[in-house]
N, C-alpha and C. Protein backbone atom coordinates (compact mmCIF):
# COMPACT_ATOMS: atom_id res chain seq x y z
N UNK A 1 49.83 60.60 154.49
CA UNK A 1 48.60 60.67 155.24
C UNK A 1 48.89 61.37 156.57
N UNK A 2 47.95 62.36 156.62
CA UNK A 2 48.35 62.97 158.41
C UNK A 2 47.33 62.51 159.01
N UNK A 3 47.57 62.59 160.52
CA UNK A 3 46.84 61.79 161.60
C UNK A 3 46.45 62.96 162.48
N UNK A 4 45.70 62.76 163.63
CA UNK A 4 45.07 63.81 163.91
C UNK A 4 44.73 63.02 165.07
N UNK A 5 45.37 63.37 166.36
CA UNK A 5 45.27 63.02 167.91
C UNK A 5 45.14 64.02 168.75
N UNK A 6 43.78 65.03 168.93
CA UNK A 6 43.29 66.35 169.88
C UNK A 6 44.32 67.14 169.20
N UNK A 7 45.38 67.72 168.74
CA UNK A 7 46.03 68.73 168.78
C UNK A 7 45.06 69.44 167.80
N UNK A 8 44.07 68.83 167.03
CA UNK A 8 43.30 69.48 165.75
C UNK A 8 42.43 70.41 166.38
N UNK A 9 42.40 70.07 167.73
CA UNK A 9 41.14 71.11 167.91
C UNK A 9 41.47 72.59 168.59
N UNK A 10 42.91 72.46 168.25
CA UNK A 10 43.89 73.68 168.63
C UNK A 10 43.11 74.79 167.68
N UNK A 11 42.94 76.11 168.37
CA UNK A 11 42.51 77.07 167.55
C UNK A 11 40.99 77.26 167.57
N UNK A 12 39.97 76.12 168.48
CA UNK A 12 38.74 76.08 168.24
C UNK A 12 38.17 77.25 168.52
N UNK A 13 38.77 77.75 169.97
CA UNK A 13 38.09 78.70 170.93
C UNK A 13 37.83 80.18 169.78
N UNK A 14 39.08 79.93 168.76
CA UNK A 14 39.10 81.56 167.88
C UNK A 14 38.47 81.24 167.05
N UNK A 15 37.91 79.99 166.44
CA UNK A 15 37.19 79.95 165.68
C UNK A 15 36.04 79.76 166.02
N UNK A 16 35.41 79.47 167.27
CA UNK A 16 34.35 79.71 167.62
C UNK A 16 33.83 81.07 167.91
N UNK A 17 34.78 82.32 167.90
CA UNK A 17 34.56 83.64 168.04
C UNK A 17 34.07 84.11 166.41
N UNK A 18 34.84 83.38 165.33
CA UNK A 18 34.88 83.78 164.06
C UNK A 18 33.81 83.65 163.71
N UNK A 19 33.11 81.92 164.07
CA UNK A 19 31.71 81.59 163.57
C UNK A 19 30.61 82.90 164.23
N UNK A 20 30.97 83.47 165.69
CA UNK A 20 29.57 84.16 165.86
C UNK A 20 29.47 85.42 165.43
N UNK A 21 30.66 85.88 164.45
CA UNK A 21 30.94 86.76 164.13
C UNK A 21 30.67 86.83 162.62
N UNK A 22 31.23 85.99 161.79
CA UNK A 22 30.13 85.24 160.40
C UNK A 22 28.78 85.87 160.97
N UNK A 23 28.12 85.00 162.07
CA UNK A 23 26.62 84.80 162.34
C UNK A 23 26.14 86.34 162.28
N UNK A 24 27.02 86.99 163.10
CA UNK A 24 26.54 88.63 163.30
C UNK A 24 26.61 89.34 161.94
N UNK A 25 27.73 89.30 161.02
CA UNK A 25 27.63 89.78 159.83
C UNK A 25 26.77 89.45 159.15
N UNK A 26 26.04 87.73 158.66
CA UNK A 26 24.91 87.16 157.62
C UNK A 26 23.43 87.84 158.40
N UNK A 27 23.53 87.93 159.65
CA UNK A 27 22.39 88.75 160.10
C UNK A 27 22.12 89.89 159.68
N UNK A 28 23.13 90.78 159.44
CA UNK A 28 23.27 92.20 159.65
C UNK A 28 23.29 92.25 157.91
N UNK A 29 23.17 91.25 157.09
CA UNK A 29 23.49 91.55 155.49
C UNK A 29 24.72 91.70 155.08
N UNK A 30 25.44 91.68 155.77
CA UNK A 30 26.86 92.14 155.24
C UNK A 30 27.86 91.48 154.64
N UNK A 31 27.72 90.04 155.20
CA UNK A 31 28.69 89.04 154.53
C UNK A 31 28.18 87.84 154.47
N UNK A 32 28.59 87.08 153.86
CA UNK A 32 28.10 85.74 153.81
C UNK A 32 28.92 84.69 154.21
N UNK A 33 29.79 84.28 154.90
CA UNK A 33 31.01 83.46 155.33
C UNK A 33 30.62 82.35 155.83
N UNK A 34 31.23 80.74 155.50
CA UNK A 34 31.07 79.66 155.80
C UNK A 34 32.54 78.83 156.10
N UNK A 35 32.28 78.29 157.27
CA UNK A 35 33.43 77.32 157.53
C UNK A 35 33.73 76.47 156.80
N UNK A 36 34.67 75.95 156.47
CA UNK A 36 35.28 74.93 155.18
C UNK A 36 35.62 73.44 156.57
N UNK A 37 34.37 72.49 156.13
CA UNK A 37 35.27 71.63 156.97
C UNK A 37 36.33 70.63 156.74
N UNK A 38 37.44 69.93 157.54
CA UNK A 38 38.55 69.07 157.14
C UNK A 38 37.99 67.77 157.12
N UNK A 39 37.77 67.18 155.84
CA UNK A 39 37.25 65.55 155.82
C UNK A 39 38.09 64.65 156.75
N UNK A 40 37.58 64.34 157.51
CA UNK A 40 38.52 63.09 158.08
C UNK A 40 37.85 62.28 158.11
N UNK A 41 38.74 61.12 158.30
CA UNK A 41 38.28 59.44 158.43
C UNK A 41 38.63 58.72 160.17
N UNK A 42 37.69 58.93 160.77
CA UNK A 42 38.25 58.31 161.94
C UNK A 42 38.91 57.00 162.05
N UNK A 43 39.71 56.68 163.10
CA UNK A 43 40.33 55.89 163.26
C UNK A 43 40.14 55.09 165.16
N UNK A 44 40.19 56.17 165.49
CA UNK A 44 39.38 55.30 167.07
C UNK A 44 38.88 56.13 167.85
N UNK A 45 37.23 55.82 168.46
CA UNK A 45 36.32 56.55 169.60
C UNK A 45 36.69 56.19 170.30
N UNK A 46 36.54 56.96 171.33
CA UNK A 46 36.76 56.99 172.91
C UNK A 46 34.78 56.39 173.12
N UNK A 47 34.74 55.50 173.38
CA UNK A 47 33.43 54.51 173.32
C UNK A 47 32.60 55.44 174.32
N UNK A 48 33.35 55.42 175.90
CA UNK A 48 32.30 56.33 176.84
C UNK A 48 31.72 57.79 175.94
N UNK A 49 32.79 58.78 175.62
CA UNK A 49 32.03 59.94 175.47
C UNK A 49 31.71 59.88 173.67
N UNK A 50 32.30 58.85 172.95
CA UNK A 50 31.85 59.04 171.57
C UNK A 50 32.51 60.11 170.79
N UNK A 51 33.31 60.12 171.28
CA UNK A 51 34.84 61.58 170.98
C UNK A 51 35.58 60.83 169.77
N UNK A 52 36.01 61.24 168.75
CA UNK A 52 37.05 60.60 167.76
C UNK A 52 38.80 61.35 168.82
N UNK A 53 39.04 60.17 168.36
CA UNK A 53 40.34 60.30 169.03
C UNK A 53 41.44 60.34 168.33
N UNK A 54 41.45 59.66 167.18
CA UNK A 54 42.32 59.49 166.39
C UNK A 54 41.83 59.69 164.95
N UNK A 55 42.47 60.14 163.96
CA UNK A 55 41.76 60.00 162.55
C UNK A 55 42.83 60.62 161.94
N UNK A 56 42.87 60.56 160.46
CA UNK A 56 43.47 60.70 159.17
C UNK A 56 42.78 61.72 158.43
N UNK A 57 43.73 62.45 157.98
CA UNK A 57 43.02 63.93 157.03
C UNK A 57 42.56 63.35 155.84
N UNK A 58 41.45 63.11 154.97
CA UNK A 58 41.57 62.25 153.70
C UNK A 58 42.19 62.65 152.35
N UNK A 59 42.13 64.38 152.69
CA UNK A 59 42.60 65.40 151.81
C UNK A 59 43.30 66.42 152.08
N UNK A 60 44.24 67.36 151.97
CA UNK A 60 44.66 68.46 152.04
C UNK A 60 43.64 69.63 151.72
N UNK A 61 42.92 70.42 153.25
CA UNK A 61 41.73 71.23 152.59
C UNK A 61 42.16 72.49 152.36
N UNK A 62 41.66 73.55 152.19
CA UNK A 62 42.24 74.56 151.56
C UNK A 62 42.32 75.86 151.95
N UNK A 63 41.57 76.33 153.05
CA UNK A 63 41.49 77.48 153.63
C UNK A 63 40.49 77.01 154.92
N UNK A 64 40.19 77.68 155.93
CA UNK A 64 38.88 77.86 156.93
C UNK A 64 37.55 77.84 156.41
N UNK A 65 37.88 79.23 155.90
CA UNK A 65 36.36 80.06 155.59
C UNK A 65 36.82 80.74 154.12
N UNK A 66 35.23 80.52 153.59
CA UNK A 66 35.12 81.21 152.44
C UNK A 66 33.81 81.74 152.18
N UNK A 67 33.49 82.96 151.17
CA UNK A 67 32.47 83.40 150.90
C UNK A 67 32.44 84.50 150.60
N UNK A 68 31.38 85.52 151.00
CA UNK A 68 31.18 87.34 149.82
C UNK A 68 31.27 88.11 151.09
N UNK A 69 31.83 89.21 150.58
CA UNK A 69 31.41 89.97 151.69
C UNK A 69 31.10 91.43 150.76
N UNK A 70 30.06 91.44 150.47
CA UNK A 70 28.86 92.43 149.25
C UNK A 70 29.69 92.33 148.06
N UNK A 71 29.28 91.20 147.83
CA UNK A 71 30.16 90.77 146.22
C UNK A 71 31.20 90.54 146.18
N UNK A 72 32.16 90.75 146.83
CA UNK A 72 33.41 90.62 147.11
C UNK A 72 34.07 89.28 147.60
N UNK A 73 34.31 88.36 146.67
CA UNK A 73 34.54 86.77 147.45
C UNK A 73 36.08 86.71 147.99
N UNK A 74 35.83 86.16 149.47
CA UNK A 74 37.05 86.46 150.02
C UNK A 74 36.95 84.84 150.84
N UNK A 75 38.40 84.81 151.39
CA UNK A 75 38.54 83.20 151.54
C UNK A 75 40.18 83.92 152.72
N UNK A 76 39.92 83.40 153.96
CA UNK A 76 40.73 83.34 154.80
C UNK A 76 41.27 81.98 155.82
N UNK A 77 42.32 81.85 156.67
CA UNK A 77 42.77 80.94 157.54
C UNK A 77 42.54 81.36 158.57
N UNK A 78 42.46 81.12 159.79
CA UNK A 78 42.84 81.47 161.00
C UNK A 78 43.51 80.67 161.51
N UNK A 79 44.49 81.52 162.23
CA UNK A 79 45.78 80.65 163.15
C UNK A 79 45.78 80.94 164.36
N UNK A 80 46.57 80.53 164.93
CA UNK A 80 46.61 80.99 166.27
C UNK A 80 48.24 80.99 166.81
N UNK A 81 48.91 81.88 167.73
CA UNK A 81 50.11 82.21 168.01
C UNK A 81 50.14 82.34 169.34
N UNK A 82 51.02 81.58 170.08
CA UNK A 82 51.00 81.69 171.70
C UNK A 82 52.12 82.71 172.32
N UNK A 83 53.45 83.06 170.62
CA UNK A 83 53.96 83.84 171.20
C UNK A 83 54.46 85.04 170.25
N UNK A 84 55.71 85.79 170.48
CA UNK A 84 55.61 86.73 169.57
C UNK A 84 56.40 86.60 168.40
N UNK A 85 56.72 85.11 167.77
CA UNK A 85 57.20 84.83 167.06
C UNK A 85 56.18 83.61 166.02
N UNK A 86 55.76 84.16 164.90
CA UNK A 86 54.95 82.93 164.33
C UNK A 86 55.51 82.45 163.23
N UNK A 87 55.76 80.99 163.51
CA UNK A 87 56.57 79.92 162.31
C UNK A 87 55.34 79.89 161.02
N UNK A 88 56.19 80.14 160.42
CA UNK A 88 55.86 79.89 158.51
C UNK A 88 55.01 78.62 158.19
N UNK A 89 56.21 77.93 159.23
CA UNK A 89 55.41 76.31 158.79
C UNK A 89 54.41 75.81 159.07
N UNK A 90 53.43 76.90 159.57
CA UNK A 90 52.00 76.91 160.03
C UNK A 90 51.22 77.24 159.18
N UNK A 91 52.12 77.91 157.94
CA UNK A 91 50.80 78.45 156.93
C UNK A 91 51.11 77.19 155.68
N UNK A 92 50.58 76.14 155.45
CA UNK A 92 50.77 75.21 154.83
C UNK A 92 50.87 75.29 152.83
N UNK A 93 52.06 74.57 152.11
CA UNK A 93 52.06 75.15 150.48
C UNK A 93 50.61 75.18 150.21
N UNK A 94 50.09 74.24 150.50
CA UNK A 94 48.74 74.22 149.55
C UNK A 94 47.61 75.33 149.60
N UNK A 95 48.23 75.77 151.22
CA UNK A 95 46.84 77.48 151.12
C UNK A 95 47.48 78.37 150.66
N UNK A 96 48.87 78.03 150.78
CA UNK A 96 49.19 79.57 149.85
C UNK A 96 48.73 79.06 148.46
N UNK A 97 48.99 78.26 147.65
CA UNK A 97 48.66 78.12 146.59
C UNK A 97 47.29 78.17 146.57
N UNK A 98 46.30 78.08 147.07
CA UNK A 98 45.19 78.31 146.80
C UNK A 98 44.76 79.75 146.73
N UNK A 99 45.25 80.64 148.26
CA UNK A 99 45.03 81.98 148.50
C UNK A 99 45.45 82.80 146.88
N UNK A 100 47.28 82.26 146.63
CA UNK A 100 46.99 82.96 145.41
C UNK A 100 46.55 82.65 144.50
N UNK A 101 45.53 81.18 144.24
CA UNK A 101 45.02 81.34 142.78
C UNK A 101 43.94 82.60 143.26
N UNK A 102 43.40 82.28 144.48
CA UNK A 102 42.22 83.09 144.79
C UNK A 102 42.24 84.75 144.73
N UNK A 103 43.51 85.09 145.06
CA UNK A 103 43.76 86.07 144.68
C UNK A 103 43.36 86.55 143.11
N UNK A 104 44.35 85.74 142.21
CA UNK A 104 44.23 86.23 140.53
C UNK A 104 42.99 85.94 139.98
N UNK A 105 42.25 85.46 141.27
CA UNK A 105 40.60 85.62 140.45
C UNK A 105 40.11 86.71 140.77
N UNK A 106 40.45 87.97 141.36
CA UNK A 106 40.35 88.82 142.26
C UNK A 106 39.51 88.77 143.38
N UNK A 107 39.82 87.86 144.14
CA UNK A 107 39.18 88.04 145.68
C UNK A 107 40.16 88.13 146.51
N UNK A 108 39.64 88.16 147.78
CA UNK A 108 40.35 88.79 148.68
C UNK A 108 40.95 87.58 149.66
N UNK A 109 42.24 87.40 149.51
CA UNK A 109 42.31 85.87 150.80
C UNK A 109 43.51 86.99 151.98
N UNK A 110 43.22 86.23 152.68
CA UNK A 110 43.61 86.89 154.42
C UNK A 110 44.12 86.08 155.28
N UNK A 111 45.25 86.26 156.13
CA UNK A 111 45.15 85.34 157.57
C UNK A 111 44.54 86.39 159.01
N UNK A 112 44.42 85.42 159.53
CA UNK A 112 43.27 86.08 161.10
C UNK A 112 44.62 85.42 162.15
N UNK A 113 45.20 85.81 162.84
CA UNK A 113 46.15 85.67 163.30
C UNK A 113 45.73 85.69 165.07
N UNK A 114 45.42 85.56 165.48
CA UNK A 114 45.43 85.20 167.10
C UNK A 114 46.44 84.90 167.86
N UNK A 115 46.95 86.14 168.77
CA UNK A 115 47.77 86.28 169.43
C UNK A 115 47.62 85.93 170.77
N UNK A 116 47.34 84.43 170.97
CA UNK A 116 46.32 83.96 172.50
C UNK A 116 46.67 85.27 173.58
N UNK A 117 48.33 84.89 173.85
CA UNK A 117 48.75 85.68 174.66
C UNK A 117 48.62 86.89 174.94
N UNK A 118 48.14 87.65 174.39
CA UNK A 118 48.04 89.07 174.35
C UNK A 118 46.53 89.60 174.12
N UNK A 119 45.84 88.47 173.67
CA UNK A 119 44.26 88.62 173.38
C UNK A 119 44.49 89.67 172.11
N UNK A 120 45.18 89.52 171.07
CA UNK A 120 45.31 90.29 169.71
C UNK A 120 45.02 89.83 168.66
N UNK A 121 44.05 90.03 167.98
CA UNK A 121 43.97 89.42 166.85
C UNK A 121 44.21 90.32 165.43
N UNK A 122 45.18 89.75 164.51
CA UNK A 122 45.69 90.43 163.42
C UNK A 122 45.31 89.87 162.25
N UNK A 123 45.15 90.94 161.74
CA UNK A 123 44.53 90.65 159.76
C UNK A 123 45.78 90.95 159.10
N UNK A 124 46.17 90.01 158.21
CA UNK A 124 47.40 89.82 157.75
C UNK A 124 47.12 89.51 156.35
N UNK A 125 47.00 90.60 154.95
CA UNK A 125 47.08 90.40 154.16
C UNK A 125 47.93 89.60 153.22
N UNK A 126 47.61 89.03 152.27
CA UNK A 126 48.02 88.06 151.51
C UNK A 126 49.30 88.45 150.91
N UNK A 127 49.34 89.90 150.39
CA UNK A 127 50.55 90.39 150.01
C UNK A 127 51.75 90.18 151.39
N UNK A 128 51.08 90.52 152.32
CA UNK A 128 52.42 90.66 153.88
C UNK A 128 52.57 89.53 154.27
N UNK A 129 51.86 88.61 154.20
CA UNK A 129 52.22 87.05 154.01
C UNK A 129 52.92 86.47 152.94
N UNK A 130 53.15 86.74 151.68
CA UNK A 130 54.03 86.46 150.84
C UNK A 130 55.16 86.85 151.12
N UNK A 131 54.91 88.50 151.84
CA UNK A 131 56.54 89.07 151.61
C UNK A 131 57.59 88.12 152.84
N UNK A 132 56.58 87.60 153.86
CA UNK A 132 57.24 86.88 154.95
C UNK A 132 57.87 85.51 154.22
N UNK A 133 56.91 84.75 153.86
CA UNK A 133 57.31 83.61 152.94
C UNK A 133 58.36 83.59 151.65
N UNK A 134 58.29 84.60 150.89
CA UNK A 134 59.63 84.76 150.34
C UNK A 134 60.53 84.99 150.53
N UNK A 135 60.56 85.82 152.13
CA UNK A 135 61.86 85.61 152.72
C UNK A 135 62.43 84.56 153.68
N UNK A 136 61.52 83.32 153.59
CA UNK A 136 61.92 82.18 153.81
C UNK A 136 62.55 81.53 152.81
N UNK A 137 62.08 81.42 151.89
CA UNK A 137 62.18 80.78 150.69
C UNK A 137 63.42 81.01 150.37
N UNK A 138 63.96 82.47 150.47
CA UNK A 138 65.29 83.08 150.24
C UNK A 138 66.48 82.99 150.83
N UNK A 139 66.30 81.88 152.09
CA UNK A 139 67.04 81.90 152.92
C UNK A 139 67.01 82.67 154.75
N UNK A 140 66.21 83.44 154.64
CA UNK A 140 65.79 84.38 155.72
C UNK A 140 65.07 83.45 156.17
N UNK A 141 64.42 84.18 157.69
CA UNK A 141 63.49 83.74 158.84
C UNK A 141 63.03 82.96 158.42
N UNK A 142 62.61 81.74 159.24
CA UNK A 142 61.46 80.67 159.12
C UNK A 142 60.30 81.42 159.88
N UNK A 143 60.27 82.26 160.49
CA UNK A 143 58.72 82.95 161.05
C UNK A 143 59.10 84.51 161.02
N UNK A 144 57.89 84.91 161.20
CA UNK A 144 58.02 86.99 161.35
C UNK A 144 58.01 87.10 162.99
N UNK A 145 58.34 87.68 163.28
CA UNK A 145 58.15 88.72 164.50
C UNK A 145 56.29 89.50 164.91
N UNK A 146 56.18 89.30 165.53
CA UNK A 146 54.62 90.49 165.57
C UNK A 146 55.23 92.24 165.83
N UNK A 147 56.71 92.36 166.09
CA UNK A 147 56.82 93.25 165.51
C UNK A 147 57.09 94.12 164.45
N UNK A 148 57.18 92.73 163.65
CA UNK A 148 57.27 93.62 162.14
C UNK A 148 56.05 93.56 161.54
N UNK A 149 54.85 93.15 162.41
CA UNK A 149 53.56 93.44 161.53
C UNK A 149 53.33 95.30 161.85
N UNK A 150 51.85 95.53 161.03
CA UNK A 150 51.63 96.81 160.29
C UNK A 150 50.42 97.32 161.82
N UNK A 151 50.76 97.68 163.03
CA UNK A 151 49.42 98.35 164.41
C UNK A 151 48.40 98.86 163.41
N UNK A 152 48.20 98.92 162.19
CA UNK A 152 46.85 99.58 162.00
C UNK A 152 45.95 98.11 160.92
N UNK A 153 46.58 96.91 161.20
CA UNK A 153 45.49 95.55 161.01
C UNK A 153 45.07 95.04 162.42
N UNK A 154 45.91 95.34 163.14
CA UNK A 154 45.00 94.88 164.42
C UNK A 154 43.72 95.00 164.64
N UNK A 155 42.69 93.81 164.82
CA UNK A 155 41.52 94.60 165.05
C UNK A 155 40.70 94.47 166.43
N UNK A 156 40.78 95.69 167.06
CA UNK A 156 40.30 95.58 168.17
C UNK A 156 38.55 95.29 168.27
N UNK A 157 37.76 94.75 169.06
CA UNK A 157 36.82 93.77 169.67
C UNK A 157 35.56 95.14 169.20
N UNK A 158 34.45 94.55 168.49
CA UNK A 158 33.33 95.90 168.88
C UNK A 158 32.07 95.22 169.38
N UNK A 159 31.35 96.06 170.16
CA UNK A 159 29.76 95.16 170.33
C UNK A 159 29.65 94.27 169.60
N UNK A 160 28.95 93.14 169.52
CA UNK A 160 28.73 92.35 169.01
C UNK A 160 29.66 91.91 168.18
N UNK A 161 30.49 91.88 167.49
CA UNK A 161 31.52 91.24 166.92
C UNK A 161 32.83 91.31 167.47
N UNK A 162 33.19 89.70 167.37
CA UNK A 162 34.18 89.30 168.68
C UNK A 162 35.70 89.82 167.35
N UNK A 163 35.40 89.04 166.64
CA UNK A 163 36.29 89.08 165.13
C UNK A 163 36.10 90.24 164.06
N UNK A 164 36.03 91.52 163.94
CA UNK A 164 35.65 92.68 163.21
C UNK A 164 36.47 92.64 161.92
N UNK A 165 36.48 91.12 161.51
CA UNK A 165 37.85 91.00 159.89
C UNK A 165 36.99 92.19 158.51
N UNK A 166 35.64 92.10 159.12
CA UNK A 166 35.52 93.48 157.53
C UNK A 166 36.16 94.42 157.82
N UNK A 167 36.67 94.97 159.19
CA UNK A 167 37.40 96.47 159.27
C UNK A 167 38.67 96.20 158.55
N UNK A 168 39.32 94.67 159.08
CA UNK A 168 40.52 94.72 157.92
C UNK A 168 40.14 94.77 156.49
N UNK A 169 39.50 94.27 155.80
CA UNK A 169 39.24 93.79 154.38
C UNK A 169 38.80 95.21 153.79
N UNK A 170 38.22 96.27 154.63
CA UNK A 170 38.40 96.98 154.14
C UNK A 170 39.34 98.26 154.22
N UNK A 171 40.42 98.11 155.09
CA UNK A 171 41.41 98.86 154.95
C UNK A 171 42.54 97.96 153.87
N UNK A 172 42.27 96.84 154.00
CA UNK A 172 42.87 96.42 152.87
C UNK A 172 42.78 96.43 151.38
N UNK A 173 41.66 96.71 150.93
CA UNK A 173 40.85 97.34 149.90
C UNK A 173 41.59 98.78 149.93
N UNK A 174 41.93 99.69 150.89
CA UNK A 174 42.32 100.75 150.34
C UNK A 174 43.78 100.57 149.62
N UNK A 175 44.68 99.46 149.81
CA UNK A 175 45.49 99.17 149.77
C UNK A 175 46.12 98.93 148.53
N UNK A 176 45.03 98.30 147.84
CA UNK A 176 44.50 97.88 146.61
C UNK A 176 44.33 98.78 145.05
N UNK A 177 44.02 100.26 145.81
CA UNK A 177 43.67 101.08 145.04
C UNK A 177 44.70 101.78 144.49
């Protein structure tokens, strides 16, 4: 059973960029994306503000977000990284195992990578996430470097969308071909 004391709400601020960025895409027709929420079972309020303070995961959930983006069902994580080294042990067995069943159904699964420090946010395909994880598995690194990621997933900020992950999904699509 895991427990859950504020550190859960680590990552909110990028996922509150993601949600208005969902919002801007389902407006605009383009995608359809929904937050996946983590069931928990509380365990103790903070009585004045009515805050859960403590609680228990009831399940192992499976990704963030999932949904189409023009037929295309795709299912991503977002993380977050304070420095230029990101541990493995952040991407948990059970999403990889999910990402790749999701994969061999052919959709598209992704990590959204948030580089607080640097205000960078990286699209990190499922394949470049395996290749990192198998070289854990193998004995190599417990995390990658951000310099061995690929400068052309970065995705820089446009009007209205804080999170621009279709520019990755679809350079990743070329990838594909």
């Amino acid at each position: 059973m895991s427990t859950w004391k504020t550190r859960g709400l680590r990552g909110s601020a990028f996922e509150d960029l993601i949600n208005r960025s969902n919002e801007y895409y389902r407006e605009k027709n383009l995608a359809l994306i929904q937050k996946i929420p983590t069931p928990i079972t509380p365990i103790e309020m903070d009585k004045a503000s009515r805050h859960i303070t403590l609680a228990y995961f009831e399940q192992k959930s499976t990704v963030d977000y999932i949904g189409a983006v023009q037929g295309i069902p795709v299912c991503f994580d977002a993380k977050e990284c304070q420095t230029e080294n990101f541990p493995l042990h952040n991407i948990h067995a059970h999403q990889i195992a999910f990402m790749r069943d999701f994969e061999a159904q052919k959709g598209i699964a992704f990590l959204l990578i948030s580089y607080t420090h640097l205000d960078l946010v990286y699209y990190m395909r499922f394949t470049e996430m395996m290749k990192f994880v198998n070289r854990a598995e193998e004995g190599g690194l417990k995390h990658f470097k951000r310099s061995e990621l690929s400068e052309e997933f970065y995705l820089p900020r446009k009007k209205g969308i804080f999170v621009p992950f279709l520019d990755g999904i679809q350079k990743d699509l070329q990838f594909r071909d």
